[in-house]
Protein backbone atom coordinates (compact mmCIF):
# COMPACT_ATOMS: atom_id res chain seq x y z
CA UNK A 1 44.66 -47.39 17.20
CA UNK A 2 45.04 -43.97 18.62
CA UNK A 3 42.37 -41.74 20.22
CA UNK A 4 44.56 -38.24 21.06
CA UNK A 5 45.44 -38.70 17.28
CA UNK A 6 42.24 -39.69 16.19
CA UNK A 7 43.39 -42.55 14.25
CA UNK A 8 41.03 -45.31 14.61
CA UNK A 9 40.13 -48.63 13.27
CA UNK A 10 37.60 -51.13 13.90
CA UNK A 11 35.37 -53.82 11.74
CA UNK A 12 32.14 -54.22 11.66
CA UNK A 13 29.27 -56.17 9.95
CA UNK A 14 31.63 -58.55 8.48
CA UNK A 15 33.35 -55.57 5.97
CA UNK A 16 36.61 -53.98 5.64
CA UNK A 17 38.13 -52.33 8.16
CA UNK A 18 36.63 -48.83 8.78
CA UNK A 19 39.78 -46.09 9.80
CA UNK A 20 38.72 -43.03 11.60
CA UNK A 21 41.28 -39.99 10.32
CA UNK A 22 41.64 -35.98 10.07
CA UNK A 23 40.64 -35.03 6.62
CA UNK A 24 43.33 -34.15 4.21
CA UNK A 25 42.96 -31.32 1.66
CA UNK A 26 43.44 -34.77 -0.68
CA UNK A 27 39.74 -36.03 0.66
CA UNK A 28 38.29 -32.91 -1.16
CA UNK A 29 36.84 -34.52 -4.22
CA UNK A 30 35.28 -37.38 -2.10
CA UNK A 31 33.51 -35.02 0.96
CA UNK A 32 32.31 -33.13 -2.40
CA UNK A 33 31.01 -36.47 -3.93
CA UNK A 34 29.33 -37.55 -0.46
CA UNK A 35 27.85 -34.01 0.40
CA UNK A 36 26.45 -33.15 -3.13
CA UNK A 37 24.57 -36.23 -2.93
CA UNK A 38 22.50 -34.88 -0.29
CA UNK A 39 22.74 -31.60 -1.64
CA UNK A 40 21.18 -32.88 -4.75
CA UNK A 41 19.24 -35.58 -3.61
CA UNK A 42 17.94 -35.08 -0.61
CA UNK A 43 16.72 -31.81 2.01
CA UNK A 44 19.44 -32.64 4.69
CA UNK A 45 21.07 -29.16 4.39
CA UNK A 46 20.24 -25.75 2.82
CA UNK A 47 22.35 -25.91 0.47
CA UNK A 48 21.05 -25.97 -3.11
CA UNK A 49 24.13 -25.89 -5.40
CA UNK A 50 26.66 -28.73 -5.75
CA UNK A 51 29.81 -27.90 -4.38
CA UNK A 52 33.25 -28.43 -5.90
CA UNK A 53 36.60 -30.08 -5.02
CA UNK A 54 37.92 -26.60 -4.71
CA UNK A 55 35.61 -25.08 -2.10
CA UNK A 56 35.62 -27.97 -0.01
CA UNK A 57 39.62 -27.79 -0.14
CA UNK A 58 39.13 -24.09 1.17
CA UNK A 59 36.39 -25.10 3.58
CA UNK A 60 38.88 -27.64 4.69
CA UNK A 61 41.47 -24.93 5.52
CA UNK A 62 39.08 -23.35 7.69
CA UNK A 63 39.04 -25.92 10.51
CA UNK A 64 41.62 -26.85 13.17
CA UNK A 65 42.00 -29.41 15.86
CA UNK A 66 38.81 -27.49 18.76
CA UNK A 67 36.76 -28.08 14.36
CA UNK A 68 38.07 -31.09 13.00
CA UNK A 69 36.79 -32.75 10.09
CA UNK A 70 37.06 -37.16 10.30
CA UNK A 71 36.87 -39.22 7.11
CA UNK A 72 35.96 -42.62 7.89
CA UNK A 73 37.94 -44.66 4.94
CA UNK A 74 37.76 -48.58 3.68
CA UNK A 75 40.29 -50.02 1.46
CA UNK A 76 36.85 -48.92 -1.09
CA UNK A 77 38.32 -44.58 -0.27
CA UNK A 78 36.03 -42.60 1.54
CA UNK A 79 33.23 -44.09 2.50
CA UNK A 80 31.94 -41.09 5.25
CA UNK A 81 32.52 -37.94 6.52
CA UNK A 82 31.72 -35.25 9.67
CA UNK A 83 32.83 -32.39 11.04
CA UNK A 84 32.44 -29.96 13.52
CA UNK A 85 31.51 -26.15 12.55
């Protein structure tokens, strides 16, 4: 576990082990999956249009250690992501 890092693990609810990590321009396609579902689905952001693997890689370059975006990741992939703008 580190917190400077901002590696973390931890259980909980009797599943997998949860790791907290910086997103990787490889996570693209999964914060895509996650966010169009509420893009799609649901009226948690403004957005109306899905977004692809692509923009979210370039979004990705946009933020830096004071705007990180975490992944939290199973041995399942990504399960959850969040990010400061």
């Amino acid at each position: 576990m580190e917190y400077g890092g901002r590696t973390v693990e931890g259980r909980g609810l009797g599943v997998d082990t949860v790791r907290i990590r910086d997103a990787e321009a490889a996570d693209a396609a999964d914060i895509a999956r996650i966010y169009n579902h509420y893009v799609l689905e649901t009226t948690a952001t403004f957005d109306i249009e899905a977004k692809t693997a692509d923009e979210r890689t370039a979004w990705l370059a946009t933020h830096d250690a004071a705007h990180p975006v975490l992944v939290a990741e199973t041995s399942g992939g990504i399960r959850a992501w969040g990010c400061l703008t």
